[in-house]
Structure formats: C-alpha cells, structure tokens
N, C-alpha and C. Protein backbone atom coordinates (compact mmCIF):
# COMPACT_ATOMS: atom_id res chain seq x y z
N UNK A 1 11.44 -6.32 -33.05
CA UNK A 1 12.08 -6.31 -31.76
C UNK A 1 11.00 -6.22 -30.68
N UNK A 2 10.92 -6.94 -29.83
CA UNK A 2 10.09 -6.95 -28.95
C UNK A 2 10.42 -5.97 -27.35
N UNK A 3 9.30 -5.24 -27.36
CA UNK A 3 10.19 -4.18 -26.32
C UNK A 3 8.72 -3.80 -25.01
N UNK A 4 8.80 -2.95 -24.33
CA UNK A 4 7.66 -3.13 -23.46
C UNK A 4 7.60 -1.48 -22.65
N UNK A 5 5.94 -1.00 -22.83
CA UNK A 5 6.15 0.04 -22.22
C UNK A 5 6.72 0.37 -20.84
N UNK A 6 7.33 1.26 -20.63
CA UNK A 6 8.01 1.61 -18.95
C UNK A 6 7.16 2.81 -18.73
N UNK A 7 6.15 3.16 -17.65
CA UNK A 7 6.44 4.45 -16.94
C UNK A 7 6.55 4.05 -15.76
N UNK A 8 7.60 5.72 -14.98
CA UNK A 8 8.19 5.50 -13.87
C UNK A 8 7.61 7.01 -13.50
N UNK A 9 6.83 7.01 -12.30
CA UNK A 9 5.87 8.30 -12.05
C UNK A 9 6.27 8.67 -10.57
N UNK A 10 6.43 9.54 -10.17
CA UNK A 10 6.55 10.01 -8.63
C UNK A 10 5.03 10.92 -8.21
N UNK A 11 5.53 11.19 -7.27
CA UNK A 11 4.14 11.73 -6.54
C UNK A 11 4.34 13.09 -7.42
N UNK A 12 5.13 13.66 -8.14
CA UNK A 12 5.19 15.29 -8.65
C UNK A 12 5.14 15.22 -9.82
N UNK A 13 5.70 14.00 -10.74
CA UNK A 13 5.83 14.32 -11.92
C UNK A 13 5.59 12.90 -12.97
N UNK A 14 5.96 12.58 -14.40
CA UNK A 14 6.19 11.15 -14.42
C UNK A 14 7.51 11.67 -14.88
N UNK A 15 8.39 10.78 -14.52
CA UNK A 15 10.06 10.62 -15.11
C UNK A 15 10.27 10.06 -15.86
N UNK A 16 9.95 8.90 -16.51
CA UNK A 16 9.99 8.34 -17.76
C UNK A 16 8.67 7.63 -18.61
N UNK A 17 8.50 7.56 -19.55
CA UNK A 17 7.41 7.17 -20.31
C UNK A 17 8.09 6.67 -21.48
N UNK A 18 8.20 5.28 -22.02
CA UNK A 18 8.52 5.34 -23.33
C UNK A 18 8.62 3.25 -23.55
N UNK A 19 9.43 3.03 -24.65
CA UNK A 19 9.38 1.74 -24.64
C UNK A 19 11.12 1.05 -24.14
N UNK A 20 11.15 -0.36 -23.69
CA UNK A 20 12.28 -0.65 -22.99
C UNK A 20 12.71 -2.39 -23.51
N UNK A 21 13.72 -2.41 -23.88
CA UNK A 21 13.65 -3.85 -24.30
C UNK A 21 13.53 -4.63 -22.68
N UNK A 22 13.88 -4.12 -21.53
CA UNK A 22 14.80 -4.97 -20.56
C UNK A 22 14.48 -3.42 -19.43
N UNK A 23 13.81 -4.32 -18.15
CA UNK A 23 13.78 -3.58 -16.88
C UNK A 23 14.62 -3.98 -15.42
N UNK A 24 15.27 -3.21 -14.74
CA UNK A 24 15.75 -3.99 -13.43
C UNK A 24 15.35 -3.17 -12.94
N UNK A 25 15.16 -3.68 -11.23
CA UNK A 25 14.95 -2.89 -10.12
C UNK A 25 15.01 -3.62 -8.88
N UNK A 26 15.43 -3.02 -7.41
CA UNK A 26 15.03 -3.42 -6.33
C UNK A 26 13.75 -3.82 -6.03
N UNK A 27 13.49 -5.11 -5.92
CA UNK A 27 12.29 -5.72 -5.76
C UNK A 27 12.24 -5.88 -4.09
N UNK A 28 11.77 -6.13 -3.29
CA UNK A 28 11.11 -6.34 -1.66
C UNK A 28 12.38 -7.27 -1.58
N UNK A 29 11.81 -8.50 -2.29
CA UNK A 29 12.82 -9.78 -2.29
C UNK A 29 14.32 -10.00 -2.95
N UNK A 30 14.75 -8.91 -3.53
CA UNK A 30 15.83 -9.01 -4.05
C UNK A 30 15.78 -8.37 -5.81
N UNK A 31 16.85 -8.31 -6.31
CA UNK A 31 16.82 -7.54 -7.52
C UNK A 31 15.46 -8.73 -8.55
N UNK A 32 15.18 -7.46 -9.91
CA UNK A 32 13.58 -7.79 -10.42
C UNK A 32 14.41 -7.75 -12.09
N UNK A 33 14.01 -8.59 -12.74
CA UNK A 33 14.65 -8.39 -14.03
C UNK A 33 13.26 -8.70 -14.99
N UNK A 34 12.85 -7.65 -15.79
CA UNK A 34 11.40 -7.60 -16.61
C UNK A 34 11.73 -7.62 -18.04
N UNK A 35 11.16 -8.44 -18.71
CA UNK A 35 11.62 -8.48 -20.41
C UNK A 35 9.67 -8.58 -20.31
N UNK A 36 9.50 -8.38 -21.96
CA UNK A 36 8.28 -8.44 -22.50
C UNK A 36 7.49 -9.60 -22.27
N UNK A 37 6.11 -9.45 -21.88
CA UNK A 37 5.72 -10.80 -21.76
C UNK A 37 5.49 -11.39 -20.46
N UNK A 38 6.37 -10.44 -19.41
CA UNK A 38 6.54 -10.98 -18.38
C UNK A 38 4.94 -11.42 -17.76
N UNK A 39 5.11 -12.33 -16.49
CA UNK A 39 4.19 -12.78 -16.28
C UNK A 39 3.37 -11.35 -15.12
N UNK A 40 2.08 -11.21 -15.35
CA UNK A 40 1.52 -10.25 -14.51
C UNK A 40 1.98 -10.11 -12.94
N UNK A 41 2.46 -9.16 -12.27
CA UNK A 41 3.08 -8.93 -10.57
C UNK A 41 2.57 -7.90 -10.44
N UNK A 42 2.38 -7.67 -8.77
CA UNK A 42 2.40 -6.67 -8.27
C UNK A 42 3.24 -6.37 -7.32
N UNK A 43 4.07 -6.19 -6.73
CA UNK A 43 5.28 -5.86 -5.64
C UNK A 43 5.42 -4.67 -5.09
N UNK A 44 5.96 -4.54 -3.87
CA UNK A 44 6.53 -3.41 -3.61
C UNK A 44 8.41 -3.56 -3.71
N UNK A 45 8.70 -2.06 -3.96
CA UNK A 45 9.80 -2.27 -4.43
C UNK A 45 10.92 -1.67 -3.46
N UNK A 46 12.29 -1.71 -3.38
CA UNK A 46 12.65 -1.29 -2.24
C UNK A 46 13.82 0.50 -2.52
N UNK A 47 13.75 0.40 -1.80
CA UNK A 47 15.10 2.16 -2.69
C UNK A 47 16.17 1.98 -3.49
N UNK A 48 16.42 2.34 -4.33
CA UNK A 48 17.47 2.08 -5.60
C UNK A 48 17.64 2.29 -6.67
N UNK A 49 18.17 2.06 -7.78
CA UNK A 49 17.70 2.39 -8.91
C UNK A 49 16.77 1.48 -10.04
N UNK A 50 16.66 1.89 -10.91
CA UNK A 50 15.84 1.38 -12.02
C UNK A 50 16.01 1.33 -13.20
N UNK A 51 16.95 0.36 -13.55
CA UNK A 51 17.56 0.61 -15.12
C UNK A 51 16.93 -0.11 -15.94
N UNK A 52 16.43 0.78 -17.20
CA UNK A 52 15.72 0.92 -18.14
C UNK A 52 16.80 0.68 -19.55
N UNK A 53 16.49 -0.54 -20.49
CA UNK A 53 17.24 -0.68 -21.47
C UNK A 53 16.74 -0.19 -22.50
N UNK A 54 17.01 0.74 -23.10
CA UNK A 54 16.06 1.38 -24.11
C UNK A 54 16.33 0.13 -25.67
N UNK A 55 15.56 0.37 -26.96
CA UNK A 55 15.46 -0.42 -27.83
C UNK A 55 16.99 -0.31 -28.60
N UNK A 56 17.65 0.73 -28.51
CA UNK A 56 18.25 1.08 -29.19
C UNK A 56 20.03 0.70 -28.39
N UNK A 57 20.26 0.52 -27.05
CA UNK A 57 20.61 -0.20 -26.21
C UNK A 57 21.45 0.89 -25.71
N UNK A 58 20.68 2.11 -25.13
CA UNK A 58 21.34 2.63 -24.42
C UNK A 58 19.96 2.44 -23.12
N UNK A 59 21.04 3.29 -21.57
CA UNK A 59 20.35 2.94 -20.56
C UNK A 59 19.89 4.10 -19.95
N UNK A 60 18.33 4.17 -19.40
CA UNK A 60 18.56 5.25 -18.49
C UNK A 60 18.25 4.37 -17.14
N UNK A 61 18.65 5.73 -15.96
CA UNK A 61 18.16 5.55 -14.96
C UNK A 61 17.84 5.99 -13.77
N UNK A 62 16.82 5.55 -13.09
CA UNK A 62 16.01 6.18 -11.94
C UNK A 62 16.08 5.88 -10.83
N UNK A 63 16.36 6.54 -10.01
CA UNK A 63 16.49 6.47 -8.24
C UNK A 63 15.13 6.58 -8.15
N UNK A 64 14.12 5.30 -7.11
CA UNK A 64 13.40 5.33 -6.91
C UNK A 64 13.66 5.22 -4.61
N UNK A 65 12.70 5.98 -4.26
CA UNK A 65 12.96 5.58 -2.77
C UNK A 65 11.99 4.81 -1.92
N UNK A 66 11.77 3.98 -3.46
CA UNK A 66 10.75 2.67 -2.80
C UNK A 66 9.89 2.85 -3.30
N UNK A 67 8.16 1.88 -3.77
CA UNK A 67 7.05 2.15 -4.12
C UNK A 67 6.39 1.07 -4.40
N UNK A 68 5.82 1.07 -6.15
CA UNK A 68 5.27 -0.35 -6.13
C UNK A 68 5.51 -0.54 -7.55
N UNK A 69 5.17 -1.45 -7.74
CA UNK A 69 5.54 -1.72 -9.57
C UNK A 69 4.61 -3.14 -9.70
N UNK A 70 4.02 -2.86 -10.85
CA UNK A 70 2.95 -2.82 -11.26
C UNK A 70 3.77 -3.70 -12.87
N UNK A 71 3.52 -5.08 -13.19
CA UNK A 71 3.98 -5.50 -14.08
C UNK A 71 2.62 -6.61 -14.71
N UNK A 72 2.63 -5.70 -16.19
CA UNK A 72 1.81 -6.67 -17.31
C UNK A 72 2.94 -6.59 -18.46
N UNK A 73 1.88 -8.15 -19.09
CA UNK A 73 2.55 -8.34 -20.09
C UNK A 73 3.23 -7.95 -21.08
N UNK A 74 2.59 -6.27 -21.40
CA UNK A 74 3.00 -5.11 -22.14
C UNK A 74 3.47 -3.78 -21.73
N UNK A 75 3.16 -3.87 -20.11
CA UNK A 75 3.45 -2.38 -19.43
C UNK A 75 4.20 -2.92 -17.78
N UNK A 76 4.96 -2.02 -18.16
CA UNK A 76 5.73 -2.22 -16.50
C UNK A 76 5.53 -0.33 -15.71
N UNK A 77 5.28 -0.23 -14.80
CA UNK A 77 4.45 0.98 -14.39
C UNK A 77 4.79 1.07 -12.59
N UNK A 78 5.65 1.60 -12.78
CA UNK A 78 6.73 2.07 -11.02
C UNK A 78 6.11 3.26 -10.51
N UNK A 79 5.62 3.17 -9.39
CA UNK A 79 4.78 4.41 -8.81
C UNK A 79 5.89 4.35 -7.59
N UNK A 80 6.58 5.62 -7.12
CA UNK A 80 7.19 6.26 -6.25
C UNK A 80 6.91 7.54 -5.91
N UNK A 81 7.25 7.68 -4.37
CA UNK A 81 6.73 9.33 -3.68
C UNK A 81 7.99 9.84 -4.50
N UNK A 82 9.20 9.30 -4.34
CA UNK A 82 10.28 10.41 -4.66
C UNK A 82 10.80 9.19 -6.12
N UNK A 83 10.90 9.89 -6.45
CA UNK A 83 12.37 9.18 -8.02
C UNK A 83 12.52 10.71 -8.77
N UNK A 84 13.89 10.35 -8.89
CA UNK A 84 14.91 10.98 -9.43
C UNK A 84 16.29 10.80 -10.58
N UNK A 85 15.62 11.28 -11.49
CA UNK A 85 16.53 10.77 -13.19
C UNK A 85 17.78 10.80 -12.75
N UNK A 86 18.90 9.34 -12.96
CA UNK A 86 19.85 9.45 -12.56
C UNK A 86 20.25 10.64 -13.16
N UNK A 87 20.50 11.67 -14.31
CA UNK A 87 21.76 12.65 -14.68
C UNK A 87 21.03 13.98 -13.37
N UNK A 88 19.99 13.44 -12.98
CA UNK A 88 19.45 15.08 -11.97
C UNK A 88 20.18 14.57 -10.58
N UNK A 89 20.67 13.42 -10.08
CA UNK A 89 21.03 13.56 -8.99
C UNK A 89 22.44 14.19 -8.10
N UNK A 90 22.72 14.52 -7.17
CA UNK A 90 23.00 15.44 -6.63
C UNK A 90 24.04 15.01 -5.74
N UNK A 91 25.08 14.67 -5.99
CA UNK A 91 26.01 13.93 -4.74
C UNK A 91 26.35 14.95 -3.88
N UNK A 92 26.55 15.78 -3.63
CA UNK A 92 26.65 16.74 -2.74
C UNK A 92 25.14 16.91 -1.79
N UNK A 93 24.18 17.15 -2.65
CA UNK A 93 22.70 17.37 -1.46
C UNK A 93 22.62 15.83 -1.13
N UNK A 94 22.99 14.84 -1.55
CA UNK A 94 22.52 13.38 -1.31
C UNK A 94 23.56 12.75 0.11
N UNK A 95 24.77 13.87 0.05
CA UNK A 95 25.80 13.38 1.16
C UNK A 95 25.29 14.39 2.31
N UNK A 96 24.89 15.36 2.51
CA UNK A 96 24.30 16.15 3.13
C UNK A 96 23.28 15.70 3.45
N UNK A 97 21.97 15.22 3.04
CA UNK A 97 20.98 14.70 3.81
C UNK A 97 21.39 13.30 4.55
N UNK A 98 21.88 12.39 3.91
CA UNK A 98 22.36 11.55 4.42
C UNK A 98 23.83 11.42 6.26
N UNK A 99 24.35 12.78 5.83
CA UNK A 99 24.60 13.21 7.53
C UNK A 99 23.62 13.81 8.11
N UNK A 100 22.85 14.30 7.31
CA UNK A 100 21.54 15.16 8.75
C UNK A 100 20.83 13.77 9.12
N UNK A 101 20.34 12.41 8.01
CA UNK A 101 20.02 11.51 8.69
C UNK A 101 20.59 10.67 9.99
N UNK A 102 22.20 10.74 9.88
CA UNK A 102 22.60 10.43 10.63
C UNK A 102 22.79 11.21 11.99
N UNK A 103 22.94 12.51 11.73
CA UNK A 103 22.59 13.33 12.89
C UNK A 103 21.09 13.04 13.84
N UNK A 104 19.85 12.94 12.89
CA UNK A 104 18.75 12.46 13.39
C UNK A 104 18.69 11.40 14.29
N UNK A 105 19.57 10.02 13.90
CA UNK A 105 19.50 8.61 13.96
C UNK A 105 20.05 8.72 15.75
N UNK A 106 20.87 9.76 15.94
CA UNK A 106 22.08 10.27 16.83
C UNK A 106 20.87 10.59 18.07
N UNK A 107 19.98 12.08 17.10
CA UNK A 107 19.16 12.47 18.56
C UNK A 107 18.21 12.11 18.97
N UNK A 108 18.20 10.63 17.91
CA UNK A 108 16.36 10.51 18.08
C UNK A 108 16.10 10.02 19.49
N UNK A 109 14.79 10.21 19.99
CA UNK A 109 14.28 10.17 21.33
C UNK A 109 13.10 9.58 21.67
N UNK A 110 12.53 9.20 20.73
CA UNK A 110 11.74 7.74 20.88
C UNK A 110 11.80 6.67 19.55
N UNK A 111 10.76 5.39 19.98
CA UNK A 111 11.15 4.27 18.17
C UNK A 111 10.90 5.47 17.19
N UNK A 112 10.13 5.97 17.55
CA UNK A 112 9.45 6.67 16.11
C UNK A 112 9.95 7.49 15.47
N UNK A 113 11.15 8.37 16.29
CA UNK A 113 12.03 8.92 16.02
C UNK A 113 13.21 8.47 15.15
N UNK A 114 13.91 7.02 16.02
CA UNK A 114 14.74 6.12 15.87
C UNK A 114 14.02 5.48 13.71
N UNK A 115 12.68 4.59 13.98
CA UNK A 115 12.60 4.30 12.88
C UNK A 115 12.52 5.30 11.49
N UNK A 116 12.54 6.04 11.79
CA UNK A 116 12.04 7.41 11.25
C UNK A 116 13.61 7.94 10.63
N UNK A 117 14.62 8.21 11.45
CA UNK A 117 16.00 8.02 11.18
C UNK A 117 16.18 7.23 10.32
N UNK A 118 16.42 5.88 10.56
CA UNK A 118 16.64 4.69 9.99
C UNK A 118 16.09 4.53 8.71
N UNK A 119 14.73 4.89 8.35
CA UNK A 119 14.19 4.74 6.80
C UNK A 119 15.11 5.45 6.25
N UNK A 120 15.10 7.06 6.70
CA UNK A 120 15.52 8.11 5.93
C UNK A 120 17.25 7.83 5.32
N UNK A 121 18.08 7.28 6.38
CA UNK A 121 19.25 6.92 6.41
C UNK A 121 19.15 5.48 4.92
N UNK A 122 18.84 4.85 5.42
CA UNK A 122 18.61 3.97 4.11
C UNK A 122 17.80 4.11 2.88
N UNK A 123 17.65 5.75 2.61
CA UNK A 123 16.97 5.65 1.20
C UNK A 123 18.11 6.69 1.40
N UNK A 124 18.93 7.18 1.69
CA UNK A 124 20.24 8.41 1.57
C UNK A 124 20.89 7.26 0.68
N UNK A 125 21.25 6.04 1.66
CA UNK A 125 22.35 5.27 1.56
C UNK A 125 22.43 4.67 -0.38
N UNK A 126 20.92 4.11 -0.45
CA UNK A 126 20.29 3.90 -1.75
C UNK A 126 20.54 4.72 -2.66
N UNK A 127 20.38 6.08 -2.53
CA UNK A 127 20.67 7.36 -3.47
C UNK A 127 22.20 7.43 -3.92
N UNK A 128 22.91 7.66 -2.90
CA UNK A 128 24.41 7.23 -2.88
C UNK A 128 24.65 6.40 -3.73
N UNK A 129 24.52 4.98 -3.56
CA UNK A 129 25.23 4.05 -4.24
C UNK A 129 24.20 3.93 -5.47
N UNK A 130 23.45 4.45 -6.25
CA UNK A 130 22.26 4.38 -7.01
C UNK A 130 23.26 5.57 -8.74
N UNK A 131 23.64 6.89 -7.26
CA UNK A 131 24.38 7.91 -8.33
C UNK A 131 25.29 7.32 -8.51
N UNK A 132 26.44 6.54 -7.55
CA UNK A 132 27.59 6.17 -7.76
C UNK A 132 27.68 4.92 -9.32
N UNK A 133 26.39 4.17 -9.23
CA UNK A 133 26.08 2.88 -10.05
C UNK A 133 25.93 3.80 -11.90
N UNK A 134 25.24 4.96 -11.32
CA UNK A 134 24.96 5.71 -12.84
C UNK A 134 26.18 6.52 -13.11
N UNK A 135 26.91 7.10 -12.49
CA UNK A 135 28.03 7.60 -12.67
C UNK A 135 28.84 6.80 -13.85
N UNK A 136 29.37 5.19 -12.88
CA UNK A 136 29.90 4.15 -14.05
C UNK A 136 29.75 4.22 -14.66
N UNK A 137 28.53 4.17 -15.44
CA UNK A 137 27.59 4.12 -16.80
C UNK A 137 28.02 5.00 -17.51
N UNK A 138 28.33 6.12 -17.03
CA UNK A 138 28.54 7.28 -18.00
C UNK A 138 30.38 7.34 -18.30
C-alpha cells in the first residue's frame, strides 16, 4: 500500500506525525488533494482543516489557521502558528472568540485595527465550520 509521511506542527507542539494514504487541505488557491508521489510544492495554506486519511481508512483532523505546507514525494509537512486536533476543539470558546472578533471588527479605529479584526474573524469563521465538518465525521 502506498502511503506518505504527514507531519502537522504548530508553533507549540507537533499534532500529528505518522503515515497517510491521502491528504486535503485549504490551499491559497483553493482546496489541495496529496496522494504519494506527489509532485514537489511549496504553498501557503489558508485556515481550515486538514484531513488526513490514515492507511487503515480512518480520518483524522486538524484545524490549521493558515501556514505553509511543504510537499515531497514522500513527506507532506504543514507548519502552522495555531492547529488544533479536530476531537480538542471547542465550539463554545470558538463561538466566543469569534463574537469578541466581531466586537473588535465593530470598534476598530484604524486599517490596522479593521484588518486585524478581519483576519481574526476569518480564522474564527474557519474554526467553526472546520469543528462543524469533524463533528459529521464522527
């Protein structure tokens, strides 16, 4: 069976390490689909999740809030500040930051403020529909 290493590392920890028949993820340009072999990339990736087909054909998966991914022929290798194992995420703290973003978006008082809102609001939004996508799964 032909299968391909995955790690998926955040700035604190690594979250997954192991082998994967089959990778997806938010790519810059639109969803990223990685089987073995693939041809060498480098990308940045956008907030979302990251489903990992294990050999055995179950799935895990990772909320990433953007980063880069790093694809060889034998290793696929996702560097993110934040990712989070879908069963750790948190719909309650994830709906809560996601209104303080919007509260932010509300008072902000210059761009920097405003863009600053706006990222934060769209990696909430990502998290959201990321738990809601792993939820299904289960």
């Amino acid at each position: 069976m032909n299968t391909i290493q995955v790690d998926v590392v955040s700035a604190e920890e690594s979250i997954f390490s192991g082998e994967a028949r089959f990778v997806a993820l938010p790519g810059e340009a639109g969803e990223l689909g990685i089987l073995p072999r693939h041809t060498p990339l480098i990308t940045r990736i956008k907030p979302g999740s990251v489903r990992i087909e294990l050999p055995n054909g179950d799935e895990e998966f990772v909320f990433v809030a953007g980063g880069i991914l790093e694809v060889q022929p034998d290793r696929v290798t996702v560097l993110s500040d934040t990712a989070i194992r879908g069963k750790d995420l948190d719909d309650q703290k994830a709906q809560e930051a996601r209104n303080a973003a919007e509260e932010a978006l509300k008072n902000a008082k210059s761009e920097v403020d405003l863009a600053r809102a706006q990222s934060e609001l769209a990696v909430m939004a990502a998290q959201i529909a990321a738990l809601r996508k792993f939820r299904q799964k289960r």
